[in-house]
Protein backbone atom coordinates (compact mmCIF):
# COMPACT_ATOMS: atom_id res chain seq x y z
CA UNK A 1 -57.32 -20.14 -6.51
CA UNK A 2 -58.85 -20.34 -2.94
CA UNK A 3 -60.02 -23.98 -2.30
CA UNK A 4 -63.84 -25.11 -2.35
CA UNK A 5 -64.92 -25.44 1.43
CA UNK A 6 -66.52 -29.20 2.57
CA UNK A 7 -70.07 -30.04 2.12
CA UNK A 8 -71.41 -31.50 5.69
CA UNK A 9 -73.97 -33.43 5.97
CA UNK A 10 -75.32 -34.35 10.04
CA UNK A 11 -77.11 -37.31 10.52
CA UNK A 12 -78.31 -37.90 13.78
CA UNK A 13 -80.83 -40.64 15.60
CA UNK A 14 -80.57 -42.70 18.53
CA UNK A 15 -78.75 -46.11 18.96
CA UNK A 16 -78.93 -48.22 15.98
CA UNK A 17 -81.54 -46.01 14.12
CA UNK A 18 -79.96 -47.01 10.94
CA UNK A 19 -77.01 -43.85 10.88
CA UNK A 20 -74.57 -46.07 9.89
CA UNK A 21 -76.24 -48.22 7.05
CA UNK A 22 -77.66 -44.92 5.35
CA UNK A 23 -74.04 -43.37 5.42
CA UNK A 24 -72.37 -46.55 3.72
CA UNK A 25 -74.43 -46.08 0.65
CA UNK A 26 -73.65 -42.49 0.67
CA UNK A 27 -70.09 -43.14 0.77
CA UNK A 28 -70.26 -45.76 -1.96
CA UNK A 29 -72.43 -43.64 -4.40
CA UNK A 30 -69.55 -40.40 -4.10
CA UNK A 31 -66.48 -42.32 -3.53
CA UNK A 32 -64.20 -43.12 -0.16
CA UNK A 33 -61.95 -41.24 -1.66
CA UNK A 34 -64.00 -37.70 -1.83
CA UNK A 35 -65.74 -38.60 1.90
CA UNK A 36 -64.64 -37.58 5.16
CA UNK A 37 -66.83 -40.05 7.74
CA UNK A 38 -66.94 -38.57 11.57
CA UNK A 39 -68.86 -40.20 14.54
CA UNK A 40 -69.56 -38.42 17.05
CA UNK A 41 -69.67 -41.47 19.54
CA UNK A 42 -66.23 -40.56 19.08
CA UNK A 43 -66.37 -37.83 21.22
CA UNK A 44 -67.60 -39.78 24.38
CA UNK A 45 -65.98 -38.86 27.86
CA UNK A 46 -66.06 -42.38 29.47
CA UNK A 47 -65.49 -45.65 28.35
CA UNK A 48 -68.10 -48.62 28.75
CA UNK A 49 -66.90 -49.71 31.82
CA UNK A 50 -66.72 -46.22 33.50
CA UNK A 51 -70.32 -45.37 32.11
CA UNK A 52 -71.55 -48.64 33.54
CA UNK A 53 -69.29 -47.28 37.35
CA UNK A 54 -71.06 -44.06 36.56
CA UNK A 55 -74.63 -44.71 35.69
CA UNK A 56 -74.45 -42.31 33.03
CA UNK A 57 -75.78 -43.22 29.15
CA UNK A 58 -73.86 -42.61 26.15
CA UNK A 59 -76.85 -40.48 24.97
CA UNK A 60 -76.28 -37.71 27.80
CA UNK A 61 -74.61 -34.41 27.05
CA UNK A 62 -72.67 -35.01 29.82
CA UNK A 63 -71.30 -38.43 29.15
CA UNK A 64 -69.53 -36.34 25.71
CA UNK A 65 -67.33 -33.46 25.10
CA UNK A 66 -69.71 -31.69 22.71
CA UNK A 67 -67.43 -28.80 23.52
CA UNK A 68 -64.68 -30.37 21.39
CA UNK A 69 -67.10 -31.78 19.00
CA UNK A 70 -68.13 -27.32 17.88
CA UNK A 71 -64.42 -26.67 18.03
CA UNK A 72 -63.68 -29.69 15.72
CA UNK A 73 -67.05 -29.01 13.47
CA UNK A 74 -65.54 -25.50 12.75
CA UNK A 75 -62.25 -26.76 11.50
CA UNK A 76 -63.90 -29.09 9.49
CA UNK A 77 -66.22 -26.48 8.13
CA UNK A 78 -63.23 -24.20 6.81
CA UNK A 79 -61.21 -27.29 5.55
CA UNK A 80 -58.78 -27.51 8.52
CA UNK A 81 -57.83 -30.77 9.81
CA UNK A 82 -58.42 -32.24 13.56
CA UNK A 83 -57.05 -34.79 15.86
CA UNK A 84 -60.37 -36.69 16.70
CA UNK A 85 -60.85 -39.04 19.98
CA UNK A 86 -61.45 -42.66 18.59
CA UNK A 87 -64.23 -45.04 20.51
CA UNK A 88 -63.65 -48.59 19.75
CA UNK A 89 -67.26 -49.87 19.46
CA UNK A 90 -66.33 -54.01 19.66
CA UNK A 91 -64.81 -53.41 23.19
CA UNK A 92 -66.19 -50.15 24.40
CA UNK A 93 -62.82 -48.46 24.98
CA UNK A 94 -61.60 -45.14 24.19
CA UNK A 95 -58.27 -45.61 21.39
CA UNK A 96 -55.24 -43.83 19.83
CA UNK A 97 -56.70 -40.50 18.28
CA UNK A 98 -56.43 -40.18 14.53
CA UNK A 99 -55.44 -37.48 12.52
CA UNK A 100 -58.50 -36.16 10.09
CA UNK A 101 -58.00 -34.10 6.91
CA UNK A 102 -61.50 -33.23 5.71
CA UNK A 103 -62.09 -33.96 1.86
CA UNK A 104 -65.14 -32.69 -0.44
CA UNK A 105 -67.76 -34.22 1.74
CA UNK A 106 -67.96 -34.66 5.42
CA UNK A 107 -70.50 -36.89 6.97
CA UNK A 108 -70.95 -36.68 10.73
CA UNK A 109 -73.13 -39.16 12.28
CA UNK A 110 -74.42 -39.94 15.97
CA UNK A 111 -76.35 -39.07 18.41
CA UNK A 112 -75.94 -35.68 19.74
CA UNK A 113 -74.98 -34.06 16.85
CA UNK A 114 -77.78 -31.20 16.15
CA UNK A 115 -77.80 -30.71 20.35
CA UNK A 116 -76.62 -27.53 20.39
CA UNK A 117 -77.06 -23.61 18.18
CA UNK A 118 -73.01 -23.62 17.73
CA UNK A 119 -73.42 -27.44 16.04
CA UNK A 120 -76.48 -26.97 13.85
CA UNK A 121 -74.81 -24.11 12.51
CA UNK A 122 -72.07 -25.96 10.35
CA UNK A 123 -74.13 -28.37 8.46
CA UNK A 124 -74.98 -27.95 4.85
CA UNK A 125 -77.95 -30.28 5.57
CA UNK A 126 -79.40 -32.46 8.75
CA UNK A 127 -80.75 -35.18 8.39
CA UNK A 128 -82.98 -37.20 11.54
CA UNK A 129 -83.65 -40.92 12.06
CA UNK A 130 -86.67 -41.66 13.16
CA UNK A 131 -87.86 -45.27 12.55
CA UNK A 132 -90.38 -47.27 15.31
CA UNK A 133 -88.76 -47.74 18.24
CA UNK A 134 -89.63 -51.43 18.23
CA UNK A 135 -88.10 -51.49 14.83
CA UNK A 136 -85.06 -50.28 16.23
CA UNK A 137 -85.07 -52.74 19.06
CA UNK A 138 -84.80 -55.27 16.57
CA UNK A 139 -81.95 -53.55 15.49
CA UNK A 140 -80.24 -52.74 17.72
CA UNK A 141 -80.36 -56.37 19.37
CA UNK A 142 -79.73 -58.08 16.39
CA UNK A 143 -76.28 -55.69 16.14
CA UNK A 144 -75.30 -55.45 19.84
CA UNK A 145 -75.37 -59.16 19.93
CA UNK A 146 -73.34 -59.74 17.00
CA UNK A 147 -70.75 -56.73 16.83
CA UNK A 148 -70.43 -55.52 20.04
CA UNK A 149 -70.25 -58.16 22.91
CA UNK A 150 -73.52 -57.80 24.32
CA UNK A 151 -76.56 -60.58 25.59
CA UNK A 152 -80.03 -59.93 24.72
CA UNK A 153 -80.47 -59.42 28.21
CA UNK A 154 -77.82 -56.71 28.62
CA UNK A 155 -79.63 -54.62 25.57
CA UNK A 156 -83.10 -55.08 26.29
CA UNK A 157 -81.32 -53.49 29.98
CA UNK A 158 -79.32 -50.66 28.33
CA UNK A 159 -82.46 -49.79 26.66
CA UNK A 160 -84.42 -49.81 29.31
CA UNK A 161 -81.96 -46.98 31.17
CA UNK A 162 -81.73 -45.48 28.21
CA UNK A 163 -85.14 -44.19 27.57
CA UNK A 164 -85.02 -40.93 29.58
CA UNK A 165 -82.03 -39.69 27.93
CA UNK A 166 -83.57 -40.87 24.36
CA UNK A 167 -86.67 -38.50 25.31
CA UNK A 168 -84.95 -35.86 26.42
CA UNK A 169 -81.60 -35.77 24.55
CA UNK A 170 -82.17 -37.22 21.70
CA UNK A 171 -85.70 -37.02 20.39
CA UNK A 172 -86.02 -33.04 21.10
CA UNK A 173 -82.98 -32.71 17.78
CA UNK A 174 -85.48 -33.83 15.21
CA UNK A 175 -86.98 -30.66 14.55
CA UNK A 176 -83.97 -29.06 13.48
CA UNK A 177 -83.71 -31.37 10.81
CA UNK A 178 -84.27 -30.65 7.15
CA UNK A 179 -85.34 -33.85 6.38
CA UNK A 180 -86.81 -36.74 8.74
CA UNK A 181 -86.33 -40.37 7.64
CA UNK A 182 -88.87 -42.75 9.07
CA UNK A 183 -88.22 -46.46 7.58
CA UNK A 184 -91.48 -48.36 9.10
CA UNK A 185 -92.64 -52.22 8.08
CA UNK A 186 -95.63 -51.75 6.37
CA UNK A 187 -99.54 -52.80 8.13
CA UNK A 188 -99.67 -55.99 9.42
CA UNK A 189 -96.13 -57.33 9.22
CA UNK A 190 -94.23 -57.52 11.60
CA UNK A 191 -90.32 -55.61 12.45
CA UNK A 192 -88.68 -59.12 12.38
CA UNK A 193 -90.21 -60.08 9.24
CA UNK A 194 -90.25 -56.63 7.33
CA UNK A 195 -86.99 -56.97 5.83
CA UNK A 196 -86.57 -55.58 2.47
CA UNK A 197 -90.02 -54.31 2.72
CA UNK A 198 -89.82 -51.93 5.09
CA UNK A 199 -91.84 -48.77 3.44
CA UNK A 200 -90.19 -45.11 4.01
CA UNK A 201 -91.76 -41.88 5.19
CA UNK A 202 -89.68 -38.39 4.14
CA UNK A 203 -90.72 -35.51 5.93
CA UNK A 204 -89.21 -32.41 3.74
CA UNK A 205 -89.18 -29.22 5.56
CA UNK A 206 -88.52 -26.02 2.83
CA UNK A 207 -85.58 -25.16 5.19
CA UNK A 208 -83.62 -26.37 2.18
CA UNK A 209 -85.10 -26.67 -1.97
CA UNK A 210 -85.78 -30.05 -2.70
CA UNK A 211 -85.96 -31.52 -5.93
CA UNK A 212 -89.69 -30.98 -8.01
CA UNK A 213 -91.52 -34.10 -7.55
CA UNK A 214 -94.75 -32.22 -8.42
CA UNK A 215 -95.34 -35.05 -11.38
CA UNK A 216 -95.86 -37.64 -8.32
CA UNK A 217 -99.27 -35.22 -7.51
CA UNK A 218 -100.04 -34.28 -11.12
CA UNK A 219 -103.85 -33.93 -11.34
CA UNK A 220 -104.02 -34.63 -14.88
CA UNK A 221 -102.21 -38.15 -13.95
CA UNK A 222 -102.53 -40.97 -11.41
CA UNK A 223 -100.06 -41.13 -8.62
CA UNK A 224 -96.94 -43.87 -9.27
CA UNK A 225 -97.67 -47.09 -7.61
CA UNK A 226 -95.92 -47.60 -4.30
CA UNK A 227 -94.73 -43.73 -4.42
CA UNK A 228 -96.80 -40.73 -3.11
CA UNK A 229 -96.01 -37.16 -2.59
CA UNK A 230 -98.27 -35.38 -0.26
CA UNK A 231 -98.52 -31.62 0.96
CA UNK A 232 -98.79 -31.61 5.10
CA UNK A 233 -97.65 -30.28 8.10
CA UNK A 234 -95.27 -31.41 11.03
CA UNK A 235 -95.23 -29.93 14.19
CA UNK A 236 -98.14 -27.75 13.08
CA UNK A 237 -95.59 -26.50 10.23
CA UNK A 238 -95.89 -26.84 6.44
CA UNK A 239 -94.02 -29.78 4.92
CA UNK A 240 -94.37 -32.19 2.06
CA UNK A 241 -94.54 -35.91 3.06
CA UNK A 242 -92.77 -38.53 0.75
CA UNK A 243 -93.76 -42.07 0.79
CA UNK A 244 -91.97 -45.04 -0.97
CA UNK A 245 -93.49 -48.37 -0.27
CA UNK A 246 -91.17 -51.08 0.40
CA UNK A 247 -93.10 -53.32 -2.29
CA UNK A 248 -92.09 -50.32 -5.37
CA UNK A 249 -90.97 -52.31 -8.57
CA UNK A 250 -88.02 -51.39 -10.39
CA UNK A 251 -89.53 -49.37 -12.86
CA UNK A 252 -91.15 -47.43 -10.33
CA UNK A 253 -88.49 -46.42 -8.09
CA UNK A 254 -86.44 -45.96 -11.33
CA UNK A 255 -89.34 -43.17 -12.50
CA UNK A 256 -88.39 -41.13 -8.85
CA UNK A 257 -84.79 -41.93 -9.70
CA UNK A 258 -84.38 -40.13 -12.98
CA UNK A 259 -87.11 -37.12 -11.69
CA UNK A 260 -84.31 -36.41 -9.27
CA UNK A 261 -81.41 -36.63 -11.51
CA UNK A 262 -83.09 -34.63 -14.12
CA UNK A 263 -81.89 -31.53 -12.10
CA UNK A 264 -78.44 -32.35 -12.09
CA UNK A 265 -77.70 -34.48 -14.89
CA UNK A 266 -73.86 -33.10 -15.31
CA UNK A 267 -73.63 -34.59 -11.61
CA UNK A 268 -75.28 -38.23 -12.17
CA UNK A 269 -73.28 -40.73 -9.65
CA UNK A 270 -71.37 -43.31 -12.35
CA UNK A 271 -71.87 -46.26 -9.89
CA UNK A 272 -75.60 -46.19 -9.50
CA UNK A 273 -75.71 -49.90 -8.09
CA UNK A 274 -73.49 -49.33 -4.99
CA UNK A 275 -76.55 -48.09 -3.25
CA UNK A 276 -79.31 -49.46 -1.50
CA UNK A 277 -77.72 -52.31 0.10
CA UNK A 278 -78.22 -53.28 4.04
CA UNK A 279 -76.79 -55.91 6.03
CA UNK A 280 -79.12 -58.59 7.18
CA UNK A 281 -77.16 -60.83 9.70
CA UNK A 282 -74.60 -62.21 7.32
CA UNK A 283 -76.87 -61.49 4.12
CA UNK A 284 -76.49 -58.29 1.69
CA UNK A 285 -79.85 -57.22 0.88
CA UNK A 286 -81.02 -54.16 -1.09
CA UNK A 287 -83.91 -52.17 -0.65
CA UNK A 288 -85.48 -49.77 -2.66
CA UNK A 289 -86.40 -46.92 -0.21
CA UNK A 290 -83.32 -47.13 1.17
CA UNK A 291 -81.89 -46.66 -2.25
CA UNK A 292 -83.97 -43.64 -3.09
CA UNK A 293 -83.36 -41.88 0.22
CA UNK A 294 -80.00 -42.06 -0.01
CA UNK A 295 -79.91 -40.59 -3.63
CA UNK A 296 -82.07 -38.19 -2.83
CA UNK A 297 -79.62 -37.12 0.38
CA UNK A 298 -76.71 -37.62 -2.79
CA UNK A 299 -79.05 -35.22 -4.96
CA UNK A 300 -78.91 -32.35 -2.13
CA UNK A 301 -74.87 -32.67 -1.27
CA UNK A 302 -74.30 -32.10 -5.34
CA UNK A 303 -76.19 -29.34 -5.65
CA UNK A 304 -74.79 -27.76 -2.63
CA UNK A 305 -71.61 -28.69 -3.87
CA UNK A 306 -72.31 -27.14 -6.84
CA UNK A 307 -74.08 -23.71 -5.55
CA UNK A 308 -70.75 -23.33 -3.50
CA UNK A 309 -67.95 -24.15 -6.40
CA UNK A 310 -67.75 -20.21 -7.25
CA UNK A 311 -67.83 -19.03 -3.41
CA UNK A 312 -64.69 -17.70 -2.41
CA UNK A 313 -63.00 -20.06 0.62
CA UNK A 314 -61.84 -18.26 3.18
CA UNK A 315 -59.47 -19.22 5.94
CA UNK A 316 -61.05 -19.21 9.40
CA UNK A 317 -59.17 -16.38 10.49
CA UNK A 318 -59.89 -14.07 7.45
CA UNK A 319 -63.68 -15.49 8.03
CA UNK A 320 -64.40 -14.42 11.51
CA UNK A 321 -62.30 -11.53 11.10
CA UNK A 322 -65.16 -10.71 7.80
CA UNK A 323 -68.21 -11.77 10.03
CA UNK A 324 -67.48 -10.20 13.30
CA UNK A 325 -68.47 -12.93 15.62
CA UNK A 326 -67.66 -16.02 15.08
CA UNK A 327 -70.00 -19.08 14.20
CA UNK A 328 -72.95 -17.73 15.39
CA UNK A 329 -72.93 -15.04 12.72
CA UNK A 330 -72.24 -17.36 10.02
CA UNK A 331 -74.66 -16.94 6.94
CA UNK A 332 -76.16 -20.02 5.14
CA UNK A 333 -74.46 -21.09 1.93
């Protein structure tokens, strides 16, 4: 029996966008043991001190070997294992490189990761953070600070440098995304004192079937408190907006829960309470949007796990040989 190939999933924003609190609830909800987690920081030519020698950001093409990254990204796809570069975030040096077998799921997160055709072409789905950027200030301050050796002073500096490479780098890979998270604090509160509040905008571009939520917009009934499903477009194409207010009850986000799960009830996660959660300073908070994007993300890996179970896996040599020419020609699954 040929084996099942990984399910990727890209996510992709810039520094401290939120890539790696969205992933740990993914993680939690399928189970470490079924979850492959790559970073593409990982991939990064120079160290801190060299960047800081060479004036380059971490955020240029050039300051990563994205050539690597595609030659790793197509192992992964066809199940193969890879010796991946290690970047030790608490001391900004580059480590020992570790030996990666991928399992069901593969979750590669960072900042370049949808930059190039050869890239974008290996994910199952993509996935862009986009909250405020003074939202993500606060952010990325409050973990700089506290996790990675920095002063105030040398972020509010790093991002200051940075901006350039954000705009051109970074921003330009949302529209290849399938669906764009926007966490925002809601009118008239501020970043610092959103919190658990924080409301959440889903853009959800038909370049992959999302779950019916047509109830949310049902004429015959009034739209759920603190949840609203609108038709739209983004970048002048047609998409359907999501929005979960960070004030939704229980009961409410509970409704959205099961209208999701309905599709796949044979696949309904067992630990259900092992998402949501965020990391507030030293605090463990939870958040409802949070907790509904990341089942809804949950909802689209199953079902592409599922759609693929009776695909025959082929090896990458067998593959290419089918295709002709190589990633480029591969077909969506």
């Amino acid at each position: 029996m040929n084996k099942q190939r990984p399910i990727i999933l890209g996510i992709v924003g810039d520094s401290a966008a939120g890539k790696s609190t969205l992933t740990n609830g993914l993680v939690n909800l399928l189970g470490a043991e079924r979850v492959t987690h790559i970073c593409t920081d990982d991939y990064h030519k120079y160290d801190r001190r060299e960047r800081a020698h060479l004036g380059i950001s971490a955020l240029h093409p050039d300051c990563n070997y994205l050539d690597i990254l595609q030659l790793h990204m197509e192992r992964l796809h066809y199940g193969q294992p890879v010796l991946k570069p290690v970047y030790d975030h608490s001391n900004g040096t580059l480590a020992r490189p570790e030996y990666v077998r991928p399992t069901e799921f593969v979750i590669v997160e960072g900042l370049l990761g949808f930059s190039t055709p050869v890239l974008r072409q290996f994910y199952d789905v993509k996935v862009y953070l986009d909250p405020p950027d003074d939202l993500r200030h606060l952010w990325k301050i409050k973990r700089d600070t506290s996790k990675r050796g920095y002063t105030s002073d040398q972020v509010y500096k790093a991002l200051d440098k940075r901006r350039i490479d954000a705009l051109n780098y970074i921003q330009p890979q949302r529209q290849h995304a399938d669906i764009v998270v926007r966490f925002y604090p809601p009118s008239g509160i501020s970043p610092a004192e959103a919190g658990p509040r924080l409301n959440v905008r889903l853009v959800l571009r038909p370049t992959i079937p999302h779950p019916d939520l047509t109830y949310l917009v049902d004429e015959i009934q009034q739209p759920a408190p603190g949840i609203r499903l609108e038709l739209g477009r983004d970048n002048g194409l047609p998409v359907d907006f999501l929005e979960i207010d960070g004030n939704v009850t229980a009961d409410q986000a509970e409704r959205l829960e099961n209208a999701i799960w309905q599709h796949l009830p044979e696949l309904r996660p067992v630990q259900e309470n092992q998402f949501g959660e965020y990391q507030d300073q030293a605090e463990t908070r939870h958040s409802h949007p949070l907790a509904l994007t990341q089942l809804l993300l949950i909802y689209h890996l199953l079902l592409k796990y599922s759609s693929v179970a009776q695909i025959p896996f082929a090896t990458p040599v067998a593959a290419l040989s089918r295709l002709g020419s190589g990633p480029a020609a591969k077909g969506s699954y």
